[in-house]
ModelCIF file with pLDDT and N, C-alpha, C, O atoms, coordinates in Angstrom:
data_MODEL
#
_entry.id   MODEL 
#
_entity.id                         1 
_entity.type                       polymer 
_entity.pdbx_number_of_molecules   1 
#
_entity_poly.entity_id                      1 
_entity_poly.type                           'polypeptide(L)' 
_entity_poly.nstd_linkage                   no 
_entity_poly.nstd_monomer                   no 
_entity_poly.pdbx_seq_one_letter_code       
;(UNK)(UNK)(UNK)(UNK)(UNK)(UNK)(UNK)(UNK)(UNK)(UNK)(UNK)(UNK)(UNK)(UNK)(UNK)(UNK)
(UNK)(UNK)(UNK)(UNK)(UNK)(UNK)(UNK)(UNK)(UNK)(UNK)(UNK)(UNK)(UNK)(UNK)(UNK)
;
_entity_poly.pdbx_seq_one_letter_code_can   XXXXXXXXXXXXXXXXXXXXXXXXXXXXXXX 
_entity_poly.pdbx_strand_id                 A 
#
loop_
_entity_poly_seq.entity_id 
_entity_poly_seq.num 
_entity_poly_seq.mon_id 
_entity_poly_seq.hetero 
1 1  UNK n 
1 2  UNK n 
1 3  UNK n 
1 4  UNK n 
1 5  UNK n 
1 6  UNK n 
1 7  UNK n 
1 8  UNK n 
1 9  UNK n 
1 10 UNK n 
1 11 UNK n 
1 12 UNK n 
1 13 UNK n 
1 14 UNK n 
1 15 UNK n 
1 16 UNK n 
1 17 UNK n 
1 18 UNK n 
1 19 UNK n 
1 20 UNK n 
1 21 UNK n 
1 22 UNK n 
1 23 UNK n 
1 24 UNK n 
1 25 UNK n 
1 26 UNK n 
1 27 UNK n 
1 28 UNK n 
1 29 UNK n 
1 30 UNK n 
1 31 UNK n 
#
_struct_asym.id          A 
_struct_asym.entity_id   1 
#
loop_
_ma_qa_metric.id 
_ma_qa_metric.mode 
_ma_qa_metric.name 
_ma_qa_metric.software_group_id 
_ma_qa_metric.type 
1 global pLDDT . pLDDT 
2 local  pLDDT . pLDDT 
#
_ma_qa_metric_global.metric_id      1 
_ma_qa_metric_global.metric_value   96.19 
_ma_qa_metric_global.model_id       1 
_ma_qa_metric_global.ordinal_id     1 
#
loop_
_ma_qa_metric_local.label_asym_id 
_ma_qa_metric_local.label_comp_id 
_ma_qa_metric_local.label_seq_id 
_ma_qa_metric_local.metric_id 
_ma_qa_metric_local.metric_value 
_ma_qa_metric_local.model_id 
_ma_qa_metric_local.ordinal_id 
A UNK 1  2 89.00 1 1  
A UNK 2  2 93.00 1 2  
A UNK 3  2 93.00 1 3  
A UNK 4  2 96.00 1 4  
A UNK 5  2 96.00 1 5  
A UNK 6  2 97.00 1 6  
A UNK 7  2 97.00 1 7  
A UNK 8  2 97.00 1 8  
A UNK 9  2 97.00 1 9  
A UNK 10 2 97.00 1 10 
A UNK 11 2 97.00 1 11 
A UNK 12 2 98.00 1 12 
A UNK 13 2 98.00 1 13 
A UNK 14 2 98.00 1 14 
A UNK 15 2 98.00 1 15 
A UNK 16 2 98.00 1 16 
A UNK 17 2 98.00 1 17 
A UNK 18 2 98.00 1 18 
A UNK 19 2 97.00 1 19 
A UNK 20 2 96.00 1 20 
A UNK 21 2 95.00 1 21 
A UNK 22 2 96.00 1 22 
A UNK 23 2 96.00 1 23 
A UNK 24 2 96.00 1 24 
A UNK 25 2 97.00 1 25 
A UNK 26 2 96.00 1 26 
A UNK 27 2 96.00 1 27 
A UNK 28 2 96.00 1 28 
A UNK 29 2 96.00 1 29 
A UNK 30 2 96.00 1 30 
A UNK 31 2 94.00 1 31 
#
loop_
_atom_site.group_PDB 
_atom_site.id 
_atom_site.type_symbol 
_atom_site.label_atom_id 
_atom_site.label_alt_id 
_atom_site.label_comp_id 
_atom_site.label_asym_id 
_atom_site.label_entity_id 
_atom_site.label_seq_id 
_atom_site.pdbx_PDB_ins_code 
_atom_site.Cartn_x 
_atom_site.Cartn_y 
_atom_site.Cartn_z 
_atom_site.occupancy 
_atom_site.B_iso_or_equiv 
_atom_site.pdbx_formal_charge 
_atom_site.auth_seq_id 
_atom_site.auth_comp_id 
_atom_site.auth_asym_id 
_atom_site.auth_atom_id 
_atom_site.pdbx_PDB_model_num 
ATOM 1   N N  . UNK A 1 1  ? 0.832   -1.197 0.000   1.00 89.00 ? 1  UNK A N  1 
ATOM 2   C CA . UNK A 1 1  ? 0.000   0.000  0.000   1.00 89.00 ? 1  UNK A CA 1 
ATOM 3   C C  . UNK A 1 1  ? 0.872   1.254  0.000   1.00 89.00 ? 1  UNK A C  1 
ATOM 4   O O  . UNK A 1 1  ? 1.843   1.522  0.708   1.00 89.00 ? 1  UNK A O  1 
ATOM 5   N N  . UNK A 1 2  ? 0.159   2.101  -1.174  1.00 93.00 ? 2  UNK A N  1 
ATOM 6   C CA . UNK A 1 2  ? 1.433   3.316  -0.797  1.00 93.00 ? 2  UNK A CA 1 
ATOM 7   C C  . UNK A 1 2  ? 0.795   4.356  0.036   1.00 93.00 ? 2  UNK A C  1 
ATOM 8   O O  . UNK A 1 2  ? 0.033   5.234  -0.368  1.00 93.00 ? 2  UNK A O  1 
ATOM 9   N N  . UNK A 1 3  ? 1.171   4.167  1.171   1.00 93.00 ? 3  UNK A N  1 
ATOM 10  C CA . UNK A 1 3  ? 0.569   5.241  2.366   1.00 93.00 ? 3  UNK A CA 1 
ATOM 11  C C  . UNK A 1 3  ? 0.695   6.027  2.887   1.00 93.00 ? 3  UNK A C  1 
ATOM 12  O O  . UNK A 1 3  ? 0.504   5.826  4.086   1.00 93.00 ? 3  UNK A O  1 
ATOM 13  N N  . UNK A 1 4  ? 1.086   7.478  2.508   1.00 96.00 ? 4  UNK A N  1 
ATOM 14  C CA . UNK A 1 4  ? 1.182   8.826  2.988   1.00 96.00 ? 4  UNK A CA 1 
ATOM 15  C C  . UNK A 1 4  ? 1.650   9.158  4.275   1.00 96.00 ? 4  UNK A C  1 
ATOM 16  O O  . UNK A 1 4  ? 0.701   9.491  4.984   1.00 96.00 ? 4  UNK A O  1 
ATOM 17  N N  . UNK A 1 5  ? 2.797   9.205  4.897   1.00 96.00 ? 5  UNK A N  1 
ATOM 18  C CA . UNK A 1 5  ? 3.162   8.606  6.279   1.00 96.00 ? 5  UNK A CA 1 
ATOM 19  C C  . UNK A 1 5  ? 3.231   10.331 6.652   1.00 96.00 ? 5  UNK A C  1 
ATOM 20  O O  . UNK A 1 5  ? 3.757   11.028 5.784   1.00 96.00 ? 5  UNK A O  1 
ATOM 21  N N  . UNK A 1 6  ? 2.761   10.965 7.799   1.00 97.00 ? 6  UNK A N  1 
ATOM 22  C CA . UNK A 1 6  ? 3.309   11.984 8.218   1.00 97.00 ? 6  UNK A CA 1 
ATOM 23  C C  . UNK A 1 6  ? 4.748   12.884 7.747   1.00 97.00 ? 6  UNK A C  1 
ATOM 24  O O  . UNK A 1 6  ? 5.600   12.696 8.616   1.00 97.00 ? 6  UNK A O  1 
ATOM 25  N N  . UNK A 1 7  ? 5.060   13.431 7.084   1.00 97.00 ? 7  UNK A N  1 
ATOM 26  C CA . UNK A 1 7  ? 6.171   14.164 6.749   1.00 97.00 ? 7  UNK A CA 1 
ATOM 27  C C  . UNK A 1 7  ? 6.988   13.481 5.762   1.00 97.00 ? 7  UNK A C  1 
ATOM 28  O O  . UNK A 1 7  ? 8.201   13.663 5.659   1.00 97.00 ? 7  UNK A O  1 
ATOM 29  N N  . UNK A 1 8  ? 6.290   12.674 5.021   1.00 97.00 ? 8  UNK A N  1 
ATOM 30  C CA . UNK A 1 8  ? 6.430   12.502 3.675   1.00 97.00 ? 8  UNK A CA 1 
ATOM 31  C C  . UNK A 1 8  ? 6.064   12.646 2.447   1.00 97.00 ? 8  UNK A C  1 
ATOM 32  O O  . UNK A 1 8  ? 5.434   13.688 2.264   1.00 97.00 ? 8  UNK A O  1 
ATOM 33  N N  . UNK A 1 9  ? 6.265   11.791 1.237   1.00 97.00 ? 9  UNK A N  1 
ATOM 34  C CA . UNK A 1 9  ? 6.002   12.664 0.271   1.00 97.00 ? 9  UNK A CA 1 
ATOM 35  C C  . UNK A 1 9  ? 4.260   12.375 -0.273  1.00 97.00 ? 9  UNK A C  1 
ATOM 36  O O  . UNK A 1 9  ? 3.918   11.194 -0.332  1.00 97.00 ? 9  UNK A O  1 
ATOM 37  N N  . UNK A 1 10 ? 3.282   13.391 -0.630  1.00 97.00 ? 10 UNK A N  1 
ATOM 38  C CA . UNK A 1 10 ? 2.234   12.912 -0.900  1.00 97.00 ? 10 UNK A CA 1 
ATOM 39  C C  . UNK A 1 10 ? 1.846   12.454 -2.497  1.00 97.00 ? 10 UNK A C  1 
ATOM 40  O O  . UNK A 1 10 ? 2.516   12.787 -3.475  1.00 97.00 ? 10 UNK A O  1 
ATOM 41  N N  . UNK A 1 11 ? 0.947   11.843 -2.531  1.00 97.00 ? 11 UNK A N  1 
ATOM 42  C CA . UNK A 1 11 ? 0.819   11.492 -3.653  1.00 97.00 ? 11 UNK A CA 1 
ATOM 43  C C  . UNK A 1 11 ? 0.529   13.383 -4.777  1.00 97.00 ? 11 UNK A C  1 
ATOM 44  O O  . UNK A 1 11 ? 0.008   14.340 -4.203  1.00 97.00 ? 11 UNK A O  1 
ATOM 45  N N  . UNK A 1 12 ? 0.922   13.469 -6.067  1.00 98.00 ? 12 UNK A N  1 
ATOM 46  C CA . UNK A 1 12 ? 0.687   14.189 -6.641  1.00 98.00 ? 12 UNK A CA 1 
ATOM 47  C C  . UNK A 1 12 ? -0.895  14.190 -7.364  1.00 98.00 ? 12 UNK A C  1 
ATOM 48  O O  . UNK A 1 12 ? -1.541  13.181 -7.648  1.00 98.00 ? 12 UNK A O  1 
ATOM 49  N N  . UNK A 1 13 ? -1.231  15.342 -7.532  1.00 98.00 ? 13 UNK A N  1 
ATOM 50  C CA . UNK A 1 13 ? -2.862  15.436 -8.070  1.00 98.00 ? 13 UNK A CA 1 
ATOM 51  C C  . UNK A 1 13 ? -2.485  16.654 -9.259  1.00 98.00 ? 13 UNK A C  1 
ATOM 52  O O  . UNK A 1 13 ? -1.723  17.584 -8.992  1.00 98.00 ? 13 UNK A O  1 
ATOM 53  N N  . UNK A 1 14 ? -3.026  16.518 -10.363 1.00 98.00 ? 14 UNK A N  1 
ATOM 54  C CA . UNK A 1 14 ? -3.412  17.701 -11.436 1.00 98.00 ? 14 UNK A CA 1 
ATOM 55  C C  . UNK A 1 14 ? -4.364  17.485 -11.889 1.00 98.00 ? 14 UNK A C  1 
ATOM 56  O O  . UNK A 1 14 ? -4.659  16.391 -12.372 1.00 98.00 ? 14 UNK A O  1 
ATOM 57  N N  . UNK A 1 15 ? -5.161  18.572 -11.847 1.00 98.00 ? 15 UNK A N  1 
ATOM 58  C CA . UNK A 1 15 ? -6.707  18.681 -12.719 1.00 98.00 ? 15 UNK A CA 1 
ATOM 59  C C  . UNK A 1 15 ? -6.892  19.020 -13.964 1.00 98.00 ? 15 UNK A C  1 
ATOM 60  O O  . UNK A 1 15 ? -6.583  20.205 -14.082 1.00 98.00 ? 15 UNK A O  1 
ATOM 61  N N  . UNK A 1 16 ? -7.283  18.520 -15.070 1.00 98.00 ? 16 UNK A N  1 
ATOM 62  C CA . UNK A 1 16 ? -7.550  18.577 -16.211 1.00 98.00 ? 16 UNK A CA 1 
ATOM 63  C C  . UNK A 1 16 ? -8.873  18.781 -16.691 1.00 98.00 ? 16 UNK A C  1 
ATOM 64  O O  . UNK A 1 16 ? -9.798  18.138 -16.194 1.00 98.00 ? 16 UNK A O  1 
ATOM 65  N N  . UNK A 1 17 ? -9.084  19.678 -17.687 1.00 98.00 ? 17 UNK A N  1 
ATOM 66  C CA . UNK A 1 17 ? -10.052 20.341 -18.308 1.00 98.00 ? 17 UNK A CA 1 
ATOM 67  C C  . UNK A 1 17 ? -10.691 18.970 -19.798 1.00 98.00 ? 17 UNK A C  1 
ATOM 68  O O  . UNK A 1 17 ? -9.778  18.695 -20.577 1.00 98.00 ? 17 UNK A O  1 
ATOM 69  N N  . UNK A 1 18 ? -11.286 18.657 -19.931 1.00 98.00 ? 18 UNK A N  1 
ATOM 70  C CA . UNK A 1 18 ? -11.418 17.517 -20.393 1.00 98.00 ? 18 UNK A CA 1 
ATOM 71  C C  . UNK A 1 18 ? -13.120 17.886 -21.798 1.00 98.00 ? 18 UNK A C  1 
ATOM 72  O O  . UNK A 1 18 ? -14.280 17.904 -21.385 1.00 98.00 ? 18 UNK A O  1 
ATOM 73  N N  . UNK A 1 19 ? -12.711 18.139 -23.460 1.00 97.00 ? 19 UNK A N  1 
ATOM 74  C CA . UNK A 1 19 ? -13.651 19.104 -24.190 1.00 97.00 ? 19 UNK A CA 1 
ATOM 75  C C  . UNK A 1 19 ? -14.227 17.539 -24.975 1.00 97.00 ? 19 UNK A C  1 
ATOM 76  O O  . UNK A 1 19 ? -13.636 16.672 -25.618 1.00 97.00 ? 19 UNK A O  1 
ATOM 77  N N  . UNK A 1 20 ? -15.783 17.733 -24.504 1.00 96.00 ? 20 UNK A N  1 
ATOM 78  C CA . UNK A 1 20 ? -16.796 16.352 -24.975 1.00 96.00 ? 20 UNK A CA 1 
ATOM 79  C C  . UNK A 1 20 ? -16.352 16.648 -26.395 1.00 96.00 ? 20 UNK A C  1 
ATOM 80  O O  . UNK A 1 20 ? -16.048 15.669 -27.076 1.00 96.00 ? 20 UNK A O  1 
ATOM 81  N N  . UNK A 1 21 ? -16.272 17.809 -26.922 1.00 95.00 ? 21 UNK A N  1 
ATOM 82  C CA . UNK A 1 21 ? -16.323 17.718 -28.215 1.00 95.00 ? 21 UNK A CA 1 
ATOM 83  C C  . UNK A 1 21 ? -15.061 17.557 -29.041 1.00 95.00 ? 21 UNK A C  1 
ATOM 84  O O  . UNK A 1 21 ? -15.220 17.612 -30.261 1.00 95.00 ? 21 UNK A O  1 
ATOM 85  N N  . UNK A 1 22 ? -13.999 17.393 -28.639 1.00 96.00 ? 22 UNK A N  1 
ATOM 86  C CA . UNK A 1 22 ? -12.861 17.473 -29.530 1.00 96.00 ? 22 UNK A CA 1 
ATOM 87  C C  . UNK A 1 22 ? -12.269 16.005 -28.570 1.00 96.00 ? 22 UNK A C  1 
ATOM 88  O O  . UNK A 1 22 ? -11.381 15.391 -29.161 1.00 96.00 ? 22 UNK A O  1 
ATOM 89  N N  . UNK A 1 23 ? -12.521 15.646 -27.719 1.00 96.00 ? 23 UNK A N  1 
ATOM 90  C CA . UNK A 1 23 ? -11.624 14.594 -26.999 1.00 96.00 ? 23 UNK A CA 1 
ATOM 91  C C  . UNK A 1 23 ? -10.253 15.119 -26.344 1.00 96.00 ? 23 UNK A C  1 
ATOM 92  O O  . UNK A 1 23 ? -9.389  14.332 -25.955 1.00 96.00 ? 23 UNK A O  1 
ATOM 93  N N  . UNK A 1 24 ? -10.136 16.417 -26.261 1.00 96.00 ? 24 UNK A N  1 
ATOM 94  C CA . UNK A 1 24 ? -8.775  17.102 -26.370 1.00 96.00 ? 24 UNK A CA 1 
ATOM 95  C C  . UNK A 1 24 ? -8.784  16.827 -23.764 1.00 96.00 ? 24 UNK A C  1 
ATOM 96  O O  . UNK A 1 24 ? -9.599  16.600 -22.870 1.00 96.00 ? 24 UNK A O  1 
ATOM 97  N N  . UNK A 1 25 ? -7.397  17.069 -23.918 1.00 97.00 ? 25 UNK A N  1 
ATOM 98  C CA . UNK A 1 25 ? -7.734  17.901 -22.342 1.00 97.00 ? 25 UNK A CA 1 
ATOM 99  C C  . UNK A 1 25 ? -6.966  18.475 -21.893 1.00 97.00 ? 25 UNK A C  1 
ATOM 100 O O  . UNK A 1 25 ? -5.944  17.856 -22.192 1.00 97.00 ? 25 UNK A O  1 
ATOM 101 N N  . UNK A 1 26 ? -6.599  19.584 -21.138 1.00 96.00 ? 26 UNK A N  1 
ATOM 102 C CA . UNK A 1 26 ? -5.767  20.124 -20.743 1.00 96.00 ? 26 UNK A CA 1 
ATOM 103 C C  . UNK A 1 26 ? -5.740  20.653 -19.541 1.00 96.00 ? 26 UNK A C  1 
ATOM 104 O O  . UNK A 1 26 ? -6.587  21.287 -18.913 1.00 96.00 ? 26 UNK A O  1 
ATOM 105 N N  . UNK A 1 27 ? -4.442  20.249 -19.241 1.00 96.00 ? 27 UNK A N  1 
ATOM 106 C CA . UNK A 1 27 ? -3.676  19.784 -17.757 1.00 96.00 ? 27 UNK A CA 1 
ATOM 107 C C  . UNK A 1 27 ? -3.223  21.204 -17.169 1.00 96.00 ? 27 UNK A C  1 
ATOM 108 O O  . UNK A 1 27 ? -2.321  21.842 -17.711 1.00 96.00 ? 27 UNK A O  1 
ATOM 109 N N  . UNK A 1 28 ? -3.752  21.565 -16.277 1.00 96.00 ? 28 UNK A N  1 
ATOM 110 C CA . UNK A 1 28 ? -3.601  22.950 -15.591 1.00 96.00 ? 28 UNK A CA 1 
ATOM 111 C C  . UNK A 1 28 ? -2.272  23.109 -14.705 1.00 96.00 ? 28 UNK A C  1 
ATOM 112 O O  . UNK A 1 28 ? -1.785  24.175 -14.330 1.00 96.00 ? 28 UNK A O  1 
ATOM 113 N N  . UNK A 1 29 ? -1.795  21.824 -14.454 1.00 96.00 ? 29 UNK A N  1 
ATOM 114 C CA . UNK A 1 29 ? -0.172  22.324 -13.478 1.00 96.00 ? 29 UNK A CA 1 
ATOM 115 C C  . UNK A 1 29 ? -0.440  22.550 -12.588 1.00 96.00 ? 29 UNK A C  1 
ATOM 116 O O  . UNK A 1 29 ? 0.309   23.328 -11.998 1.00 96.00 ? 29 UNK A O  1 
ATOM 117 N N  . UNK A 1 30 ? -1.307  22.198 -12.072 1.00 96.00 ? 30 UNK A N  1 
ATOM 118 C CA . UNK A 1 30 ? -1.319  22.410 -10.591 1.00 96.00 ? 30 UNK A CA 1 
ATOM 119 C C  . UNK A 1 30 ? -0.024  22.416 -9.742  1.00 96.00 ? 30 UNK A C  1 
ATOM 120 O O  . UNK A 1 30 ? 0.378   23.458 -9.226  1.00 96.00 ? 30 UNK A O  1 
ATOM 121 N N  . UNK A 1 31 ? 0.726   21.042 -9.584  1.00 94.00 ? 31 UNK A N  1 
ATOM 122 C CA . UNK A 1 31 ? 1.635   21.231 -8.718  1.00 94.00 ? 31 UNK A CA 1 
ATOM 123 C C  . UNK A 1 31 ? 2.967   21.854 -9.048  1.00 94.00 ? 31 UNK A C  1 
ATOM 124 O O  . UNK A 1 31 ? 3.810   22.012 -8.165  1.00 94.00 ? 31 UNK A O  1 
#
């Protein structure tokens, strides 16, 4: 299990914009 231990590293998250009509998506950079 990869488990987020106090003062380590967390898993990374980026949110993406995702267009029904073209199939296209784009990745905002969050981190």
């Amino acid at each position: 299990q990869r488990y987020p231990f106090t003062g380590s590293v967390n898993a990374e998250v980026d949110l993406g914009l995702y267009d029904r009509a073209t199939g296209d998506v784009r990745w905002l950079g969050l981190p």
